[in-house]
Protein backbone atom coordinates (compact mmCIF):
# COMPACT_ATOMS: atom_id res chain seq x y z
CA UNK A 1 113.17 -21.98 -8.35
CA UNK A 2 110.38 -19.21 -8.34
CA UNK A 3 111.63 -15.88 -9.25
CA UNK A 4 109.56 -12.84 -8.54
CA UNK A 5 110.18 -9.20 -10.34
CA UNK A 6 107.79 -6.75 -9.27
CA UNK A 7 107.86 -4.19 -11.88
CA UNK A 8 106.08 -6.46 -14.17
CA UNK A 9 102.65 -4.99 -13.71
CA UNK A 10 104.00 -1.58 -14.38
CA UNK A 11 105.77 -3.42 -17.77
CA UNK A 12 102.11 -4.32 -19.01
CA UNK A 13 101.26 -1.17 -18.96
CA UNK A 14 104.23 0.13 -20.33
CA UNK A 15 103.37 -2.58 -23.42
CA UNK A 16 100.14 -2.07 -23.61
CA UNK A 17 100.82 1.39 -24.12
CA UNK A 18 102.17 1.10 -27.32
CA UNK A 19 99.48 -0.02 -28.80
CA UNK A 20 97.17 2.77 -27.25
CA UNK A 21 95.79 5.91 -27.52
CA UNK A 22 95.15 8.65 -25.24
CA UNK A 23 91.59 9.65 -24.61
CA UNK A 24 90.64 12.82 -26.08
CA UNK A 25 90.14 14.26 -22.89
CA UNK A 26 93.15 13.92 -21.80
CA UNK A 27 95.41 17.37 -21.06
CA UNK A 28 97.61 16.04 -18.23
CA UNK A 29 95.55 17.35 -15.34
CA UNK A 30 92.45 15.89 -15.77
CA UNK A 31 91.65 13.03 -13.78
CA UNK A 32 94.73 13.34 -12.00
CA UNK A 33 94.13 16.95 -10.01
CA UNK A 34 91.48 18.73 -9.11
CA UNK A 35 90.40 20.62 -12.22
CA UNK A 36 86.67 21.43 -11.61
CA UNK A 37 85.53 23.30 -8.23
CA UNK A 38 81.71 22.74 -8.50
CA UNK A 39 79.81 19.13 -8.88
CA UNK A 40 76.10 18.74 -10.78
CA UNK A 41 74.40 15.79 -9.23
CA UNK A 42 71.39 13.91 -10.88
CA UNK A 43 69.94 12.46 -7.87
CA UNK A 44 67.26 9.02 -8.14
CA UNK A 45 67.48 8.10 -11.54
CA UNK A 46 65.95 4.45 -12.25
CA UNK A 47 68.10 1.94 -13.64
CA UNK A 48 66.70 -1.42 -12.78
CA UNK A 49 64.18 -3.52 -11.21
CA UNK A 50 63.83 -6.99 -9.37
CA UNK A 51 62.87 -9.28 -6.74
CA UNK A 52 65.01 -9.46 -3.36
CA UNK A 53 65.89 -12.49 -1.50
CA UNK A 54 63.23 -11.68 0.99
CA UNK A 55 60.87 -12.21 -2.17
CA UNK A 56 60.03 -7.84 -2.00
CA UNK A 57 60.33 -6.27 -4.89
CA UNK A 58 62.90 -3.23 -5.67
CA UNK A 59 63.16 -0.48 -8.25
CA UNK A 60 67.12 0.33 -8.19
CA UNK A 61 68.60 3.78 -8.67
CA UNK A 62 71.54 5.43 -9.52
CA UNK A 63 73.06 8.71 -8.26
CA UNK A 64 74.85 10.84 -11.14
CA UNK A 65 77.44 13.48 -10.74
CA UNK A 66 79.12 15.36 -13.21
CA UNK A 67 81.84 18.41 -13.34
CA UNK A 68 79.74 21.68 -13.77
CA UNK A 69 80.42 23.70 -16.39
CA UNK A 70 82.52 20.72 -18.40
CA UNK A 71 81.98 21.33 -22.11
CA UNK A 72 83.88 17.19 -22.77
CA UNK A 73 80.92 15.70 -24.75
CA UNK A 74 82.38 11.67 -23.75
CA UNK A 75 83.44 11.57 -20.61
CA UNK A 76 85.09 8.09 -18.56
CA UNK A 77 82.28 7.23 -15.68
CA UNK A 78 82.97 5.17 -12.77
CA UNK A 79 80.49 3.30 -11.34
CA UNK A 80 80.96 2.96 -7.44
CA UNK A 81 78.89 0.55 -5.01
CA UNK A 82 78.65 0.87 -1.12
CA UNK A 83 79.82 -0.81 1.84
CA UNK A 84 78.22 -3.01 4.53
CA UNK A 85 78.33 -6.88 4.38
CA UNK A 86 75.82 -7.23 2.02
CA UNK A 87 73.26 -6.60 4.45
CA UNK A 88 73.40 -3.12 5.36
CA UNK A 89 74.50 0.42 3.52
CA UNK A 90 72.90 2.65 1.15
CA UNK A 91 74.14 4.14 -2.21
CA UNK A 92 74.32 7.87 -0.73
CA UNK A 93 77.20 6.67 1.60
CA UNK A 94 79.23 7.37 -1.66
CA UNK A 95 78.64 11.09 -1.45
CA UNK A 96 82.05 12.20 -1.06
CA UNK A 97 83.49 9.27 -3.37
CA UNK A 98 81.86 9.90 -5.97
CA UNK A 99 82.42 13.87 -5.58
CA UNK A 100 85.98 13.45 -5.49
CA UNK A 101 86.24 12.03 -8.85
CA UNK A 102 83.87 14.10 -10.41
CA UNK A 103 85.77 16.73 -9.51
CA UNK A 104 88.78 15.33 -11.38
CA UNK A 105 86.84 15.38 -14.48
CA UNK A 106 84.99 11.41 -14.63
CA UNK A 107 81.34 10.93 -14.52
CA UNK A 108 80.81 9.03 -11.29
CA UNK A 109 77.94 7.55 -10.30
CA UNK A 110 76.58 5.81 -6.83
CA UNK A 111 73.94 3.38 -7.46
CA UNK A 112 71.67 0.50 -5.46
CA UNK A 113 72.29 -3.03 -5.18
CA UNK A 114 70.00 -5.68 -3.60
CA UNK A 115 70.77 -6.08 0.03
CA UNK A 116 69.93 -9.18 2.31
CA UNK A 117 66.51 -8.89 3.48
CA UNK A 118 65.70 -12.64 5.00
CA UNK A 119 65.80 -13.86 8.35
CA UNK A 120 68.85 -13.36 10.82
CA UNK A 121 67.65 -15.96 12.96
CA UNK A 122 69.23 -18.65 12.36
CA UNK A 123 71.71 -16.53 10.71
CA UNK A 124 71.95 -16.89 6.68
CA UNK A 125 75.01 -19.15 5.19
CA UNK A 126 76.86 -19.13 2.96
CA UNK A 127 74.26 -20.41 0.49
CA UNK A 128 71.51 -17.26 1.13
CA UNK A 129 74.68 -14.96 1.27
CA UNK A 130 76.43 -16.53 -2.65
CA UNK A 131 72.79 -15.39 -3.74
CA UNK A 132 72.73 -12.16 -2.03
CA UNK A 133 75.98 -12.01 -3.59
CA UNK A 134 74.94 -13.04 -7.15
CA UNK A 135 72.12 -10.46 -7.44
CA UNK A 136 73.78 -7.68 -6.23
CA UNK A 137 76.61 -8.33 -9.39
CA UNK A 138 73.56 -8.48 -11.89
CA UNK A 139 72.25 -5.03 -10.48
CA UNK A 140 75.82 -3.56 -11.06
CA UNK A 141 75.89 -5.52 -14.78
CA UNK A 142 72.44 -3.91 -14.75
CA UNK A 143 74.01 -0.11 -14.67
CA UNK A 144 76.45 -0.63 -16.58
CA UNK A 145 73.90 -0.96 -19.45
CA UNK A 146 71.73 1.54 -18.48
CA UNK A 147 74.81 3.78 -18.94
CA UNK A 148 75.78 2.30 -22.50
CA UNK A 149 72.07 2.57 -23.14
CA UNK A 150 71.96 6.52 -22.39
CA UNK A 151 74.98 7.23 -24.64
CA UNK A 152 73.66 5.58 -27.29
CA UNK A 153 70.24 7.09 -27.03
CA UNK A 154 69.33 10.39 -25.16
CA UNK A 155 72.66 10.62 -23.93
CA UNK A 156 71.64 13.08 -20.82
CA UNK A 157 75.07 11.74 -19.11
CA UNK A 158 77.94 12.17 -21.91
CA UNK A 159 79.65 9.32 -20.86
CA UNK A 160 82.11 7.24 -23.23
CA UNK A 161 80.84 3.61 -23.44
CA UNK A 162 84.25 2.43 -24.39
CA UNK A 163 85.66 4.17 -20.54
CA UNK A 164 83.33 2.42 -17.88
CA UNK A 165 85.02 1.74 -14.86
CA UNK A 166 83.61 -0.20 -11.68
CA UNK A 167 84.70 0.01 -7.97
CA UNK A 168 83.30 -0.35 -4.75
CA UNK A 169 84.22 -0.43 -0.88
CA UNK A 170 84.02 -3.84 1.05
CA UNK A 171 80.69 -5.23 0.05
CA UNK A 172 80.55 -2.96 -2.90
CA UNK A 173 84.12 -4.00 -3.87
CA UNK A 174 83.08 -7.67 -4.23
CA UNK A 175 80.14 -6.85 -5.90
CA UNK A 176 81.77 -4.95 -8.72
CA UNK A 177 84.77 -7.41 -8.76
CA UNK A 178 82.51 -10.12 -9.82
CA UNK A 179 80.78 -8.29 -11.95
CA UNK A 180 84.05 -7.28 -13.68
CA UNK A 181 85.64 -10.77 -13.61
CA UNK A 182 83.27 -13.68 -14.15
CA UNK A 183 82.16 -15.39 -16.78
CA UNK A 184 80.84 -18.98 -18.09
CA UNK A 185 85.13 -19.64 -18.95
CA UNK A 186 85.84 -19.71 -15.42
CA UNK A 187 85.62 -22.74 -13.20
CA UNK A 188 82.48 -22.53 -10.58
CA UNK A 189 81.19 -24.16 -7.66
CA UNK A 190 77.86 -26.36 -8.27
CA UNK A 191 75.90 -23.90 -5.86
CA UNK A 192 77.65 -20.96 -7.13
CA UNK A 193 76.59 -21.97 -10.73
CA UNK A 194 72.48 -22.66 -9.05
CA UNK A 195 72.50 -19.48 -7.65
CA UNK A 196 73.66 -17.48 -11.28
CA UNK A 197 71.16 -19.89 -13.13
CA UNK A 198 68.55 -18.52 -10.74
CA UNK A 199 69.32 -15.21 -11.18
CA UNK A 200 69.56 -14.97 -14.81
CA UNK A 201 72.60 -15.99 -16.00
CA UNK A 202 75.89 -14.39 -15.96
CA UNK A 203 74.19 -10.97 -16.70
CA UNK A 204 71.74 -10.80 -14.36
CA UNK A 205 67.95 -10.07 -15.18
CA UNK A 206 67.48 -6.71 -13.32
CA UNK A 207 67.15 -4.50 -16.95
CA UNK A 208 65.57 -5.55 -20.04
CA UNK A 209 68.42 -4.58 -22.13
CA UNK A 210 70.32 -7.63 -21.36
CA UNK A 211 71.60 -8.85 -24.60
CA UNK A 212 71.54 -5.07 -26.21
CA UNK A 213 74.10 -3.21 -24.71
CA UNK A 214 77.29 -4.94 -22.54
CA UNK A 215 78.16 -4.81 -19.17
CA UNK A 216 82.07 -5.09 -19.96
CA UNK A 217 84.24 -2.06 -17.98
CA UNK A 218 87.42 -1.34 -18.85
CA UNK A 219 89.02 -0.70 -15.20
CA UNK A 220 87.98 -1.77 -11.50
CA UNK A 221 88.92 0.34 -8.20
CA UNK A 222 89.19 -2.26 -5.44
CA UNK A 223 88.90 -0.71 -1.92
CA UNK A 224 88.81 -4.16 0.28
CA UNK A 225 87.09 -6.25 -1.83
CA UNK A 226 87.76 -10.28 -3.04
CA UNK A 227 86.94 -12.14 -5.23
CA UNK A 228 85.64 -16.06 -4.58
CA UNK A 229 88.63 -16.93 -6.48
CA UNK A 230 91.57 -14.88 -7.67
CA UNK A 231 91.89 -17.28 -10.99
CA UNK A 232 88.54 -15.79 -12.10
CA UNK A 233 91.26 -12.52 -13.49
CA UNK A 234 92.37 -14.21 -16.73
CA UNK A 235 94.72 -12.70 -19.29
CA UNK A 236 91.55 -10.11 -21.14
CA UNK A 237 90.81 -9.22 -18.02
CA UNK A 238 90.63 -5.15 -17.15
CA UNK A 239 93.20 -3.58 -14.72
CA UNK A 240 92.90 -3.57 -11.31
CA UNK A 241 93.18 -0.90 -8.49
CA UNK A 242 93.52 -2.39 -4.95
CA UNK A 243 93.39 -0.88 -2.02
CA UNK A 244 93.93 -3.29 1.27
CA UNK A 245 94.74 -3.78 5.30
CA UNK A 246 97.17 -6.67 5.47
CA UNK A 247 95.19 -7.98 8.66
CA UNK A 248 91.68 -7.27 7.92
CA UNK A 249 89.34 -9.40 9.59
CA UNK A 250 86.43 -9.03 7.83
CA UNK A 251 87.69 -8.91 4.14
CA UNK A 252 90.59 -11.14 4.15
CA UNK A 253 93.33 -9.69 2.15
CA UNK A 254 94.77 -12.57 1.55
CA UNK A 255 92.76 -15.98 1.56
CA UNK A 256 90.76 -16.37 4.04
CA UNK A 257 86.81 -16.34 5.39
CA UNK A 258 84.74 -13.41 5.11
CA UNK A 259 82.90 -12.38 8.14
CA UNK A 260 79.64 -10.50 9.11
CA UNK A 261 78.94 -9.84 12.51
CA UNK A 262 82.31 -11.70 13.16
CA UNK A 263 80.72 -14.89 11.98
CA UNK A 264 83.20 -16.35 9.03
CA UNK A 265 80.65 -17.07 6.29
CA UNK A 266 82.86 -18.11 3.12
CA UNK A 267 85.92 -18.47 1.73
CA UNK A 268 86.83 -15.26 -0.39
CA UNK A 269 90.93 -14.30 -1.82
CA UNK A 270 91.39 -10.33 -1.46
CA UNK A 271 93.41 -8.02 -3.13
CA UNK A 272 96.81 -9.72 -1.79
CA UNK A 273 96.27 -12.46 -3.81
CA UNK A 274 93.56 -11.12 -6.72
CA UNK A 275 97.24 -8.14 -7.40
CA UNK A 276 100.08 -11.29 -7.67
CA UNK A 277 97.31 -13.19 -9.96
CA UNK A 278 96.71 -10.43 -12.47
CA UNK A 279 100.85 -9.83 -12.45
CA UNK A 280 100.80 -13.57 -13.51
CA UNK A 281 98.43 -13.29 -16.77
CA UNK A 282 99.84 -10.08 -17.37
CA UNK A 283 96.83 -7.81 -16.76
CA UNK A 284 98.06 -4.18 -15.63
CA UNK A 285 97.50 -3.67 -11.78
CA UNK A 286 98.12 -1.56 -9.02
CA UNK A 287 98.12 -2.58 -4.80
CA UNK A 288 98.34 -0.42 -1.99
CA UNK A 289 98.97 -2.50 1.41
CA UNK A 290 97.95 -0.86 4.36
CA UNK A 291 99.81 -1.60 7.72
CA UNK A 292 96.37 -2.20 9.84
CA UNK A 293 94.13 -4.57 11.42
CA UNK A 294 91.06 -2.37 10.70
CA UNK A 295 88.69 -2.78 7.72
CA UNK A 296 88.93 0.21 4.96
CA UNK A 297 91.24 1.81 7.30
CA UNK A 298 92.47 4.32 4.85
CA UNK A 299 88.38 5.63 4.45
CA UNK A 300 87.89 5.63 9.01
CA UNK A 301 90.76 5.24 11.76
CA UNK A 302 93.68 5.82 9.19
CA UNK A 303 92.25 8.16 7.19
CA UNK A 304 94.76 11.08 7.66
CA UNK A 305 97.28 8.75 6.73
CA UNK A 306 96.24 7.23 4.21
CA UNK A 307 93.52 8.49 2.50
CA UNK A 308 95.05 11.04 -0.13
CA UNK A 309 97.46 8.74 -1.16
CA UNK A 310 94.51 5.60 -2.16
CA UNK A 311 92.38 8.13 -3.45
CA UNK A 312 94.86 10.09 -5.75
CA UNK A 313 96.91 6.55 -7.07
CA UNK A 314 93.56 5.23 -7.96
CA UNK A 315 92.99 8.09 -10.33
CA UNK A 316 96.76 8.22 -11.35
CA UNK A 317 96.40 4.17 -11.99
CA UNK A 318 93.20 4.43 -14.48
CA UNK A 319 94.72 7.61 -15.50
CA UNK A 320 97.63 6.08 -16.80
CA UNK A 321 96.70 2.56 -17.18
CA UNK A 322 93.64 2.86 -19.35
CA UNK A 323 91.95 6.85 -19.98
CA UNK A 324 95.51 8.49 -20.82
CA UNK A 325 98.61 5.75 -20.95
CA UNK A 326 100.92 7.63 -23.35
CA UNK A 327 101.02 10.79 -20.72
CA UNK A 328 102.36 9.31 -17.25
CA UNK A 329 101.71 10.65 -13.88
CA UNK A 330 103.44 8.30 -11.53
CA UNK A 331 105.80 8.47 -10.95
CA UNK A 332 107.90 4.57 -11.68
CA UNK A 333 111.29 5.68 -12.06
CA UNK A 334 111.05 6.81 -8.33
CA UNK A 335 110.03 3.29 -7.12
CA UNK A 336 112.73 0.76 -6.81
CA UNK A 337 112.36 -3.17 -7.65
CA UNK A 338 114.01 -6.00 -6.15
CA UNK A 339 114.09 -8.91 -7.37
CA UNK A 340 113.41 -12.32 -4.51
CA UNK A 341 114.52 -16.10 -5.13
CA UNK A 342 112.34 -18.43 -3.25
CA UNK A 343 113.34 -21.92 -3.29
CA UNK A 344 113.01 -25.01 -3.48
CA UNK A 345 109.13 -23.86 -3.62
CA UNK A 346 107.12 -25.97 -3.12
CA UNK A 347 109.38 -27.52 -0.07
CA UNK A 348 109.89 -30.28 1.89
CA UNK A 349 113.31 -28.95 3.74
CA UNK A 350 113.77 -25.26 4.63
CA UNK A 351 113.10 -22.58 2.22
CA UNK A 352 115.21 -20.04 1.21
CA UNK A 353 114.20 -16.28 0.39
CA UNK A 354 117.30 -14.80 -1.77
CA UNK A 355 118.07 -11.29 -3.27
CA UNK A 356 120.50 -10.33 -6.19
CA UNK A 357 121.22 -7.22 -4.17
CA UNK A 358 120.03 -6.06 -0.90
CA UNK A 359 119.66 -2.05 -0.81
CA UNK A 360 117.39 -2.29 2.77
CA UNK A 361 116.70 -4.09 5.70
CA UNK A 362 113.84 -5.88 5.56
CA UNK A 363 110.35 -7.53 7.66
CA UNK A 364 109.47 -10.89 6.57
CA UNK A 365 105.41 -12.37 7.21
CA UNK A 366 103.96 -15.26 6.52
CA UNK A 367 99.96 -16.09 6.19
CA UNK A 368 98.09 -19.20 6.21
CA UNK A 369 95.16 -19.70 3.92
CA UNK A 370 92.91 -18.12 6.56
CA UNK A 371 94.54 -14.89 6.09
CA UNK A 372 96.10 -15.04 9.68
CA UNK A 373 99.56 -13.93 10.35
CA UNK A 374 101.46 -17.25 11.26
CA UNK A 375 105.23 -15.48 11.25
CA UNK A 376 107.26 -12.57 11.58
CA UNK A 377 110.44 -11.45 12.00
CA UNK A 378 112.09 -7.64 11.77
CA UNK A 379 115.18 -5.13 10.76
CA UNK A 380 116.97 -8.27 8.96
CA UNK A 381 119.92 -7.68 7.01
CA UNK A 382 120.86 -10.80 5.02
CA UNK A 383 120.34 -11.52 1.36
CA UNK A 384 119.72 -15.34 2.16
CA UNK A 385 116.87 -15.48 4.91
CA UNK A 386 116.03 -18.97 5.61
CA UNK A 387 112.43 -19.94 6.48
CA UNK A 388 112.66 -23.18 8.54
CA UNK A 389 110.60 -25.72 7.86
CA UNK A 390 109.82 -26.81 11.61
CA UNK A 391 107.81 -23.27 12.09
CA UNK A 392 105.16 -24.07 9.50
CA UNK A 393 102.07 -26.96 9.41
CA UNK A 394 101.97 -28.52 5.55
CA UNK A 395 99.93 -25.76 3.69
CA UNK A 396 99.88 -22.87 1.66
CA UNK A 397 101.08 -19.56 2.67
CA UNK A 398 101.82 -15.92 1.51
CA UNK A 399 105.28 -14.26 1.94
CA UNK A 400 104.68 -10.58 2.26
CA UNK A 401 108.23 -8.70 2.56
CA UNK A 402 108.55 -4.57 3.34
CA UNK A 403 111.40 -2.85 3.06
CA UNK A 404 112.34 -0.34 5.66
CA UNK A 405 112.73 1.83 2.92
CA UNK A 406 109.49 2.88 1.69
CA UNK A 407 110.70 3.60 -1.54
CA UNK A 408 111.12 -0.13 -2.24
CA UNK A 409 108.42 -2.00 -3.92
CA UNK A 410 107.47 -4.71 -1.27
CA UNK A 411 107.07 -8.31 -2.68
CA UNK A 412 104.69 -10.70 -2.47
CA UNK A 413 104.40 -14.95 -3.28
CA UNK A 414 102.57 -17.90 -2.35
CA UNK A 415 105.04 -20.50 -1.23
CA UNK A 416 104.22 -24.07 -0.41
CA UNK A 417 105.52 -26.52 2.87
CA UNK A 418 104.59 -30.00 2.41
């Protein structure tokens, strides 16, 4: 029998609390509400240098933006990376991004990343994209050291070493995932491993301070990223921020292939399964799920929806999780958790989904390892749900249930039919 209790994530932080300090920056309203009015920016500043995959070479630079007239001396900085399949965006695109946080007191800072620059006919595979891929993750390692590197030397930026955080949007969310997440303990592919050998190991070769100063971060904002693998979160690993459509077809959120141009290139697990694994090695993590069939939604179509409430948890969640954890600002007590039975699990007979106790009525989907919706079924009312065997092919899936009322955490599991 697999149980599932979703306030788990919220206990790691509660634990890790104990054993943590606030930041000395912290007052309650910073990072969490709009404390400054005006934003410095530091526009062009190098960081890094290297060689595309169309063999041109790049200098890479970062865009810097600070709270005017903030007297903090070390100061958290988020490093954010654009959108645009890997082929396409630029690092401006992060104007207002990066504004809003700076506004809430961080350092936040847009930079470049190596973009595709080959050949579109015939369209590049999955091999040209994994080292599109891999470069673009040494370039963010790359900025991360540049940053450590200023506070430890001129230190034109203030930033705290020890409070680097990492985030991006699609593209940019993958990038900094990766950069976050990997390393030689994790399990990867042959030609994954070739194209990180090529590129300079795990760190990347686009700084020469590799070796002097780390690229560790101590927090990554997810807005519709992935990982290659959700297992590469292990139990050190830093909290996680996710923000996600449930049907997005170009970012799976759960399992599935990511696409460019519609083409599916390769296999990629988003933030519906990268939030259940780092609830299962107990690293502190956050998930929005938006209701949508768009891509970054909550940033375009949804927007007035949706927007305000991924931008201000992602604040509240590094806020609380990591800058500030013994002063809370969200608010648990007013979510509720339900605990879900699913079993047997795996299964060769029907499955059953059971609750202790049953406070709404309830949607039930189901998702293959493509990410595709395979199931649904409404407004159901029973504490025992039965998922019959005869509507599923052998294969992995993920349950995602919502409760009608919002103010119910919704759960998520991968369950097995054989």
């Amino acid at each position: 029998m697999q149980k599932i209790i979703f306030i788990l994530s919220f206990l790691t932080g509660v634990l890790y609390s104990a054993f943590a300090q606030n930041h000395p920056t912290c007052d309650g309203s910073r990072y969490v509400s709009e404390v400054f009015t005006s934003v410095d920016t530091t526009q062009s500043v190098l960081f890094g240098n290297n060689t595309t995959f169309g063999g041109n070479n790049q200098d890479l630079f970062m865009d810097i933006y600070e709270p005017q007239g903030d007297v903090a001396v070390m100061r958290p900085v988020i490093v954010l990376a654009f959108g645009g399949s890997f082929i396409a965006g630029e690092r401006e695109d992060l104007d207002d991004l990066c504004r809003y946080y700076a506004k809430r007191g961080f350092v936040a800072v847009t930079i470049d990343y190596r973009l595709y620059d080959g050949p579109f006919f015939p369209f590049p595979d999955s091999v040209a994209l994994t080292d599109v891929v891999i470069k673009a993750v040494g370039d963010v390692k790359a900025s991360v050291r540049f940053l450590r590197e200023d506070a430890a030397t001129a230190n034109l930026y203030k930033i705290d070493p020890n409070m680097i955080f990492v985030g991006g949007v699609s593209a940019g969310g993958i990038a900094t995932a990766h950069a976050a997440y990997v390393d030689s303990t994790d399990n990867i592919a042959a030609n994954e491993m070739t194209a990180i050998t090529n590129n300079g190991g795990y760190e990347g070769n686009s700084s020469a301070n590799v070796g002097v100063y780390s690229s560790e971060v101590q927090g990554v904002v997810n807005f519709s990223g992935a990982l290659r693998d959700a297992d590469y979160i292990g139990a050190n690993s830093a909290p996680l921020f996710s923000a996600h459509d449930d049907m997005d077809g170009v970012v799976p959120y759960n399992g599935g292939n990511a696409a460019v141009f519609g083409m599916p290139i390769i296999y990629v697990e988003g933030s519906g399964l990268m939030a259940p694994q780092a609830t299962s090695v107990g690293v502190a993590n956050g998930l929005i799920t938006i209701p949508s069939n768009g891509h970054v939604s909550y940033f375009d179509g949804n927007a007035a929806q949706w927007q305000d409430t991924v931008l201000n948890t992602s604040a509240d969640f590094v806020h609380d999780e990591v800058i500030c954890p013994l002063i809370s600002s969200l608010d648990e007590l007013s979510t509720e958790f339900v605990a879900a039975d699913f079993y047997p699990n795996p299964a060769d007979i029907d499955m059953i989904v059971a609750f202790d106790e049953l406070p709404s009525s309830y949607t039930i989907a189901l998702y293959d390892n493509m990410g595709r919706q395979v199931f649904q079924e409404t407004e159901i009312n029973t504490n025992r749900y039965v998922l019959t065997k005869e509507n599923f092919a052998r294969g992995v899936y993920v349950v995602n249930i919502r409760f009608d009322d919002a103010s119910i955490a919704p759960i998520q599991s991968k369950v097995i039919f054989r």
